[in-house]
N, C-alpha and C. Protein backbone atom coordinates (compact mmCIF):
# COMPACT_ATOMS: atom_id res chain seq x y z
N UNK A 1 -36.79 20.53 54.44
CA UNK A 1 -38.14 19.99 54.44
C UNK A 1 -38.08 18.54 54.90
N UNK A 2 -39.29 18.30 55.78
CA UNK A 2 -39.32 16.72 56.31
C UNK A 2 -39.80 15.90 55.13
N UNK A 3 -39.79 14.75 55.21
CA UNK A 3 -41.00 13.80 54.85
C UNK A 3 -41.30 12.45 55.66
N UNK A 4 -42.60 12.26 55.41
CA UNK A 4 -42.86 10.98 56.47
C UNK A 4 -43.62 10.01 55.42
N UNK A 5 -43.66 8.81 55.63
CA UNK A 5 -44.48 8.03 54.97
C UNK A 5 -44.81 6.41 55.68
N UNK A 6 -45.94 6.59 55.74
CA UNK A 6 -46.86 5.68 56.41
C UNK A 6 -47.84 4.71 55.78
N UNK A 7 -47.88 3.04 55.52
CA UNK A 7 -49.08 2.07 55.11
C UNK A 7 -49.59 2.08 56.38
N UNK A 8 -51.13 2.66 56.01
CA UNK A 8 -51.74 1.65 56.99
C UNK A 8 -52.87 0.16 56.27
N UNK A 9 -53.02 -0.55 57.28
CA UNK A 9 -53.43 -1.64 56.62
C UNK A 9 -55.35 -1.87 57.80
N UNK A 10 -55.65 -2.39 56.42
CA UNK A 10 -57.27 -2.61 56.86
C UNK A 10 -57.75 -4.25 56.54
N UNK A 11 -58.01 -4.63 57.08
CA UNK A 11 -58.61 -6.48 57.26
C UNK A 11 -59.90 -5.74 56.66
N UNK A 12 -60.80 -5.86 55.34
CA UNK A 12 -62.17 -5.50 55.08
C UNK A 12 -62.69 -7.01 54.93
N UNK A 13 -63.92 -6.96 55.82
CA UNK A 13 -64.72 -7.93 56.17
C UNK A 13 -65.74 -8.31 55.31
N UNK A 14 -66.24 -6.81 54.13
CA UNK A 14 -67.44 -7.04 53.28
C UNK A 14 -66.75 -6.27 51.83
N UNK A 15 -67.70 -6.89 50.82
CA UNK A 15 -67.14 -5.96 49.88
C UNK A 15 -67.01 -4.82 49.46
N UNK A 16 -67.84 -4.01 50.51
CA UNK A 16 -68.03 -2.71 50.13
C UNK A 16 -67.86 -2.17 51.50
N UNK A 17 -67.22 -1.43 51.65
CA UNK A 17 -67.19 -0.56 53.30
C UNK A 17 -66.80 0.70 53.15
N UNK A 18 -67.37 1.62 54.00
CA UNK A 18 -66.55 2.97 54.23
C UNK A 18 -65.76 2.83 55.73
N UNK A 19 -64.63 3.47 55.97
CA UNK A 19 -64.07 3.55 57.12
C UNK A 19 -63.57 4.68 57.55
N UNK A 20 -63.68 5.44 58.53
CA UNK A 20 -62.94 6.78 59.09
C UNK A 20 -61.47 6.09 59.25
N UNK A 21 -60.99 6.81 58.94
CA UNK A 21 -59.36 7.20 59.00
C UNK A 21 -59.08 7.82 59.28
N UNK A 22 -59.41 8.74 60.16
CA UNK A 22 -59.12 10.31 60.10
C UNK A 22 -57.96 10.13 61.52
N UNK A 23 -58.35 9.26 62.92
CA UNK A 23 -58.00 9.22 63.61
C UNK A 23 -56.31 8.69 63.36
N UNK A 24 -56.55 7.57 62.54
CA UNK A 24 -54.90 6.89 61.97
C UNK A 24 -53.48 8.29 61.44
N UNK A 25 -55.07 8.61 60.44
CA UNK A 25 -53.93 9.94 59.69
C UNK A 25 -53.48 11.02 60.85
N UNK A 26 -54.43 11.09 61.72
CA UNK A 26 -54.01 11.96 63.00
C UNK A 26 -52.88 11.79 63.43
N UNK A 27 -52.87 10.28 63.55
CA UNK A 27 -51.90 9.86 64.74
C UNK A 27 -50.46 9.78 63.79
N UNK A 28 -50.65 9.58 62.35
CA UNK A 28 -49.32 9.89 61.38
C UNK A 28 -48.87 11.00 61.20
N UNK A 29 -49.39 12.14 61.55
CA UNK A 29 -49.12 13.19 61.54
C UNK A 29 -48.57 13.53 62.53
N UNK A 30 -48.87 13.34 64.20
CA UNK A 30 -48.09 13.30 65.14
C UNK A 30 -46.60 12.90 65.13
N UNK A 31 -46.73 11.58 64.50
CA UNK A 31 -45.58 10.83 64.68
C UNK A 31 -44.44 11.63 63.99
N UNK A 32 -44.83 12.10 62.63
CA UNK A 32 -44.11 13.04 61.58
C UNK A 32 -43.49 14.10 62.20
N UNK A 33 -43.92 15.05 63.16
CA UNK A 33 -43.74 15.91 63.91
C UNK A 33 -43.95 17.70 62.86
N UNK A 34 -44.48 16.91 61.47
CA UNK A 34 -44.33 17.86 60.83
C UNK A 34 -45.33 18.91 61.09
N UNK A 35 -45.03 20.56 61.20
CA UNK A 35 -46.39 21.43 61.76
C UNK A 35 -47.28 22.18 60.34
N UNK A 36 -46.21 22.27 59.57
CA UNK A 36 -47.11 23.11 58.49
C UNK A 36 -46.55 22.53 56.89
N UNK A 37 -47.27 22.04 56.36
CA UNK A 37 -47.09 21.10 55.45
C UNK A 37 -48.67 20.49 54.76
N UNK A 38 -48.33 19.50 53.99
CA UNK A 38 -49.38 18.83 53.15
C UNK A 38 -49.04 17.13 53.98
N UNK A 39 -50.44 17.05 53.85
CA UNK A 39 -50.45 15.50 54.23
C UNK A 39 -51.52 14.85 52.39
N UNK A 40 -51.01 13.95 52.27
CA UNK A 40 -51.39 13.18 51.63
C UNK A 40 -51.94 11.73 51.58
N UNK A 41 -53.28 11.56 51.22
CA UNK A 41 -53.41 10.59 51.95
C UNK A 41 -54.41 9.70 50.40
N UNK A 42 -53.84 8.06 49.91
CA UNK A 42 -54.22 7.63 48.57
C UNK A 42 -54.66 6.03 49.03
N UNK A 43 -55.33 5.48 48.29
CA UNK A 43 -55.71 4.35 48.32
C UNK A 43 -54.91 3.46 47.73
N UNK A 44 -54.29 2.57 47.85
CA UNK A 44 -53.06 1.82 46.76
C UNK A 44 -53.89 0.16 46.65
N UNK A 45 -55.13 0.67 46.11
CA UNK A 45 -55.84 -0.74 45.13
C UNK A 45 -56.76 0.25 43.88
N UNK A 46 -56.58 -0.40 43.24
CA UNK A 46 -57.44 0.22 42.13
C UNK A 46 -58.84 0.40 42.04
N UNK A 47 -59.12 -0.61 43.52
CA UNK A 47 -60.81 -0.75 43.94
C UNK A 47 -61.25 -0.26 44.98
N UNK A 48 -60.39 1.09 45.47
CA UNK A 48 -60.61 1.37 46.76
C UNK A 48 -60.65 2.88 46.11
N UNK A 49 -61.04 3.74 47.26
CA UNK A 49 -60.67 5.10 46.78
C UNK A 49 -60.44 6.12 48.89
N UNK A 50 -60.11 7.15 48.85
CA UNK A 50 -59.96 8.24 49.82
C UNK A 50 -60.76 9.47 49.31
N UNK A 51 -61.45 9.65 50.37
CA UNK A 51 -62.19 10.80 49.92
C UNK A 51 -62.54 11.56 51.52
N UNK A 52 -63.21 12.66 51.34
CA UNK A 52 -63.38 13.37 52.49
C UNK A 52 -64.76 13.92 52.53
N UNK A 53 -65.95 13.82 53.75
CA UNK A 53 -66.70 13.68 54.04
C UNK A 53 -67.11 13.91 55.39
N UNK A 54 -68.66 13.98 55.35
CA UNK A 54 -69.36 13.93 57.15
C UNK A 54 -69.60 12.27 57.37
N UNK A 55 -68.90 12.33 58.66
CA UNK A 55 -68.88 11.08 59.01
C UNK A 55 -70.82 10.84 59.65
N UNK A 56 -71.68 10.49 59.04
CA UNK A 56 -73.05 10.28 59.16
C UNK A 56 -73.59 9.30 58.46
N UNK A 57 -74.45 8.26 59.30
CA UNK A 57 -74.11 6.99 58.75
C UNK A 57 -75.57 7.02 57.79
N UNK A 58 -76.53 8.00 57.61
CA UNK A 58 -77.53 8.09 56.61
C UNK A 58 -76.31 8.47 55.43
N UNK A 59 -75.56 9.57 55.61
CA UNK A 59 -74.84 9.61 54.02
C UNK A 59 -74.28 8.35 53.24
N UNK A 60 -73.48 8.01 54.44
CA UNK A 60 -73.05 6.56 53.98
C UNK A 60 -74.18 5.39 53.14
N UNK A 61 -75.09 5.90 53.61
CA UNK A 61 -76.01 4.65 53.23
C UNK A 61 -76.06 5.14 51.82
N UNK A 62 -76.79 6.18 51.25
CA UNK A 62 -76.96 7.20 50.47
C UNK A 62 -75.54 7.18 49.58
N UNK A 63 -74.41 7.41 49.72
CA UNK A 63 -73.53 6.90 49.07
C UNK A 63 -73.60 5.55 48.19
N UNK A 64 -73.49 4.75 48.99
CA UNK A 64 -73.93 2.97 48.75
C UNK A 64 -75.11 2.99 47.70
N UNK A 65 -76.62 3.66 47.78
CA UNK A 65 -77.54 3.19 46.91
C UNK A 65 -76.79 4.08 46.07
N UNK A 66 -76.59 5.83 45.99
CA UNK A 66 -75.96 6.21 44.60
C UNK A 66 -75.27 5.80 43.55
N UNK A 67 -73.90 5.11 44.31
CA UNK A 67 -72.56 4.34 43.89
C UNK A 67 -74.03 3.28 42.89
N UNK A 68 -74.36 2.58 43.98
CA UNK A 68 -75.48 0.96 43.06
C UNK A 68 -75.89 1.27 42.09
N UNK A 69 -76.56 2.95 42.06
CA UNK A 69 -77.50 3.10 40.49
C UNK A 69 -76.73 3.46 39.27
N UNK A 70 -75.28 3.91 39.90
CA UNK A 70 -74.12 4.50 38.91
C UNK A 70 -73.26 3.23 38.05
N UNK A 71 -72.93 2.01 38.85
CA UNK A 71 -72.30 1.74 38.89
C UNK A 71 -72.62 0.02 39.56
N UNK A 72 -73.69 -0.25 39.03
CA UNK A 72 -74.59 -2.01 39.79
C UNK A 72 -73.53 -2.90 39.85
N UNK A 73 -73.34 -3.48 41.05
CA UNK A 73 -72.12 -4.73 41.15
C UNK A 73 -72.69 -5.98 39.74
N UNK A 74 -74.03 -6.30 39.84
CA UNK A 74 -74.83 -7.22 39.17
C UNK A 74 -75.47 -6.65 37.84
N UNK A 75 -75.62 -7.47 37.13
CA UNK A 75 -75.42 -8.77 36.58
C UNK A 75 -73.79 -8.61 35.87
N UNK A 76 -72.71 -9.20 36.24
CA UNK A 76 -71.83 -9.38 36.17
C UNK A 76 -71.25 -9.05 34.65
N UNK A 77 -72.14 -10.31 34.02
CA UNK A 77 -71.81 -10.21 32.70
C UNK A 77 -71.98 -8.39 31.98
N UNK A 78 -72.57 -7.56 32.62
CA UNK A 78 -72.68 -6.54 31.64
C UNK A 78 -71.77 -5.38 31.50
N UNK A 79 -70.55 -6.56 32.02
CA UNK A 79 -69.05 -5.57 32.01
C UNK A 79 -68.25 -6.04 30.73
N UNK A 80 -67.41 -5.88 30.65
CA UNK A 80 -66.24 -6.17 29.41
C UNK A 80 -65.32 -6.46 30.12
N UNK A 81 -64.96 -5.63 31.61
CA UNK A 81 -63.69 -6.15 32.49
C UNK A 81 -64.06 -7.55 33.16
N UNK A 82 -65.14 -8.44 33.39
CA UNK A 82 -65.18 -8.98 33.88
C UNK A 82 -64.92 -10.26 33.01
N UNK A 83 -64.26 -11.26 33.74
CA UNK A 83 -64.25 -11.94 32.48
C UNK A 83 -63.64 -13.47 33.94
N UNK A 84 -62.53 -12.98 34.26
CA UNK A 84 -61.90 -14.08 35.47
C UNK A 84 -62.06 -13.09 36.86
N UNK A 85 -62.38 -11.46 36.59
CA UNK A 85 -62.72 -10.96 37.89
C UNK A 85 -64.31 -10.53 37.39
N UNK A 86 -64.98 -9.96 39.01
CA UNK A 86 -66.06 -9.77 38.92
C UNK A 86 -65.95 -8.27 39.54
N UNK A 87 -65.01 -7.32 39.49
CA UNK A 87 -65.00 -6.18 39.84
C UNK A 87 -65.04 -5.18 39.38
N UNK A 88 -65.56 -4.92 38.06
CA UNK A 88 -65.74 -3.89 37.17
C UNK A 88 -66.29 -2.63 37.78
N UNK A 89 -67.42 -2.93 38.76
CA UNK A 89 -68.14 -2.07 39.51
C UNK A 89 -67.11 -1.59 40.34
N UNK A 90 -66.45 -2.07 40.89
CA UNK A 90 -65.76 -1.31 42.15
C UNK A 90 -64.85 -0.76 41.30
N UNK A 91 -64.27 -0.83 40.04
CA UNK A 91 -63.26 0.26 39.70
C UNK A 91 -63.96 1.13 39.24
N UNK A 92 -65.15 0.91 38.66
CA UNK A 92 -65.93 2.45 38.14
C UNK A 92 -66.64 3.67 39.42
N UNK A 93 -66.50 2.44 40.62
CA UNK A 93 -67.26 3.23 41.95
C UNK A 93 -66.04 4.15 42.68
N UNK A 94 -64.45 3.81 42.27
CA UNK A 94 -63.72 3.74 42.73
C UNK A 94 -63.39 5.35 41.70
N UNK A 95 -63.36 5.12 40.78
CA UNK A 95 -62.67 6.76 39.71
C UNK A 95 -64.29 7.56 39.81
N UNK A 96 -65.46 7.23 40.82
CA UNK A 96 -66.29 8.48 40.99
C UNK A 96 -65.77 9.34 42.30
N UNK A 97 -65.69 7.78 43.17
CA UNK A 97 -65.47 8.65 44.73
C UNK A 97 -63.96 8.87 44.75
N UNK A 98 -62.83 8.76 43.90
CA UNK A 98 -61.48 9.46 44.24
C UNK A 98 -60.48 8.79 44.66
N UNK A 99 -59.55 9.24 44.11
CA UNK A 99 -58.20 8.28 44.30
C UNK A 99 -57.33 8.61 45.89
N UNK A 100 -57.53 9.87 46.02
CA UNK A 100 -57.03 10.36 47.22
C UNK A 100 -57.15 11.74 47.47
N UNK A 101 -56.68 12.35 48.97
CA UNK A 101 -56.88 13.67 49.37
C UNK A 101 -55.82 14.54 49.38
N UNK A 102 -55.65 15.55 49.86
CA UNK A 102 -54.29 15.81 49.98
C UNK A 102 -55.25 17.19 51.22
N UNK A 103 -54.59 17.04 52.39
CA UNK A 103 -54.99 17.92 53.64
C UNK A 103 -53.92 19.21 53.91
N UNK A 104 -53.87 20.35 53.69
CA UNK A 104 -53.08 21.41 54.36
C UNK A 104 -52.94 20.80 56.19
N UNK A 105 -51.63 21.07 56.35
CA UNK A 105 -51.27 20.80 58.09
C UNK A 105 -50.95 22.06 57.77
N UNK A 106 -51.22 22.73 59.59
CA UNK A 106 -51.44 23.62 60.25
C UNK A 106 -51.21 23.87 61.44
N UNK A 107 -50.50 24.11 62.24
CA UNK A 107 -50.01 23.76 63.26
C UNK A 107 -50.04 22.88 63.97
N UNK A 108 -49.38 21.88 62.80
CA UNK A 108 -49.63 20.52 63.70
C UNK A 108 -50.64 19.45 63.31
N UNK A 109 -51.94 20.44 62.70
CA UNK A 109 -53.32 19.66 62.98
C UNK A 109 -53.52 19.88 61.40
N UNK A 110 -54.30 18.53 60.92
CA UNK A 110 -55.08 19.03 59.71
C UNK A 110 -56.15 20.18 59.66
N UNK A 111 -55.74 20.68 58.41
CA UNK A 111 -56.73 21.74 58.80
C UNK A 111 -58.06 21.15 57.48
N UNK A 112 -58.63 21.10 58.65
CA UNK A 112 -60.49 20.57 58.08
C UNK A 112 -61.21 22.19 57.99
N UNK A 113 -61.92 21.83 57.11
CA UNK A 113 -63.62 22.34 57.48
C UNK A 113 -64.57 21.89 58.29
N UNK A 114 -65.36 22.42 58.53
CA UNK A 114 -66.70 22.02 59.35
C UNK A 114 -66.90 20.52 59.35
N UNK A 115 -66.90 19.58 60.29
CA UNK A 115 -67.15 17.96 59.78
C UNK A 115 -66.65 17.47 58.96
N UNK A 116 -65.49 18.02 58.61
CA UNK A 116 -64.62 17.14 57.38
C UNK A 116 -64.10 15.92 57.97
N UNK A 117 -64.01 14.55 57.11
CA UNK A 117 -63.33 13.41 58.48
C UNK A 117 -62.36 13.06 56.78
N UNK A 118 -61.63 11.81 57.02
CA UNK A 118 -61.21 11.46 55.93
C UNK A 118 -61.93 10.37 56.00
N UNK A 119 -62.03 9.61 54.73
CA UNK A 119 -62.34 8.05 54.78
C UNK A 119 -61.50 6.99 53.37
N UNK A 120 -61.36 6.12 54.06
CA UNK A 120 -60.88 4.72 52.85
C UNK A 120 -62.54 4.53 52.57
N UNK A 121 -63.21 4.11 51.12
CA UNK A 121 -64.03 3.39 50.71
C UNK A 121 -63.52 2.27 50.08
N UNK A 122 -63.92 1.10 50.58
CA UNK A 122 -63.87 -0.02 49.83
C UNK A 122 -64.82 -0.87 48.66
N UNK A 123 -64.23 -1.02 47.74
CA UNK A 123 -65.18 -1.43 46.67
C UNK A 123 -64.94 -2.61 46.41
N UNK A 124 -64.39 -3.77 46.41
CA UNK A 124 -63.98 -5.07 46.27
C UNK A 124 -63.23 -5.53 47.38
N UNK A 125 -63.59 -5.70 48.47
CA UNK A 125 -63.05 -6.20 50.19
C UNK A 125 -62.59 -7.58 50.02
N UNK A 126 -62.83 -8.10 51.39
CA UNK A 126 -62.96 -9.47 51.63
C UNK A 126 -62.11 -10.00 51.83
N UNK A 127 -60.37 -8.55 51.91
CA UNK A 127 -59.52 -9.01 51.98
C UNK A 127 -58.10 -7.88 53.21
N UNK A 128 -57.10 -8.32 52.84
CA UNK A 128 -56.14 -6.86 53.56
C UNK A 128 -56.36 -5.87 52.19
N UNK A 129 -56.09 -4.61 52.54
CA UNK A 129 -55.71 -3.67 51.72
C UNK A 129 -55.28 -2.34 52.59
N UNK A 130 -54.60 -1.29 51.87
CA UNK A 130 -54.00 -0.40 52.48
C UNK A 130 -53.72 0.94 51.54
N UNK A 131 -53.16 1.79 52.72
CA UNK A 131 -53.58 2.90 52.46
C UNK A 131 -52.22 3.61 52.48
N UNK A 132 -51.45 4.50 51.44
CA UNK A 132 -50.35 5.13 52.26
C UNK A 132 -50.61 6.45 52.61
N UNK A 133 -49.63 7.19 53.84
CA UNK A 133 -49.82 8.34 54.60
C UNK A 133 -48.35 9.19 53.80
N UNK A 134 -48.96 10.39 53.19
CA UNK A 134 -47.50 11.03 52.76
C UNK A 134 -47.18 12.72 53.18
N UNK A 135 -46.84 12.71 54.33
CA UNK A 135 -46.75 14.22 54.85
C UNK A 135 -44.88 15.04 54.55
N UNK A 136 -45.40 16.03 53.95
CA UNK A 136 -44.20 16.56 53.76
C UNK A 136 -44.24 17.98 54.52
N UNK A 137 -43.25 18.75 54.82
CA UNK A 137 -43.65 20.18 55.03
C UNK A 137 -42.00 20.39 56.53
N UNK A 138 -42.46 20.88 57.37
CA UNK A 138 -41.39 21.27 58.16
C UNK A 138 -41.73 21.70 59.94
């Protein structure tokens, strides 16, 4: 059995972002050469999460107000974690939308459903953060 393992890294510009990944994990999977196997794919911040989705930028939005009514960045104070950070919200936004995926490979290719893409969500940005790629199989 192979294994491959891959960081990729993201510069997030705002505090909150979604990003397709799907193309990165593509191209880690190539590199792996692995054809039939599991790819794994996790967020390594506690304020981020991987999840899988239609890449459509009304959902996205729709995500964003859901996450807000679940989970309000503001008024700060009405956390207990917050105290020297102000990110309470992004770890509670972060254990709704998922820690990570894990994709069946298939000859080669992830095997999706209909419009499946992957994505990093970011919940506390503004900074680098990253993602690791973990494909095993043969």
């Amino acid at each position: 059995m192979k294994s491959y393992r891959q960081e990729l890294w993201f510069d997030i510009k705002q505090r909150r972002e979604f990003i397709n990944i799907t193309p990165q994990v593509e191209k880690c999977l190539y590199e792996s050469g692995i054809k039939e196997g599991l790819c794994l794919v996790n967020a390594m911040h506690i304020s981020a999460s991987v999840f899988i989705n239609d890449d459509e930028s009304g959902l996205h939005q729709d995500f964003e107000v859901w996450l807000e009514k679940l989970a309000p960045e503001k008024p700060h104070s009405q956390y207990k974690h917050n105290g020297y950070e102000d990110n309470a919200d992004a770890h509670l936004k972060r254990t709704i939308m998922g820690r990570e995926v894990v994709v069946a490979v298939s000859g080669g290719k992830l095997d999706f459903g209909p419009w499946e893409q992957i994505f990093y969500g970011e919940f506390d940005g503004m900074r680098k953060k990253r993602v690791l790629v973990k494909i095993i199989g043969e």
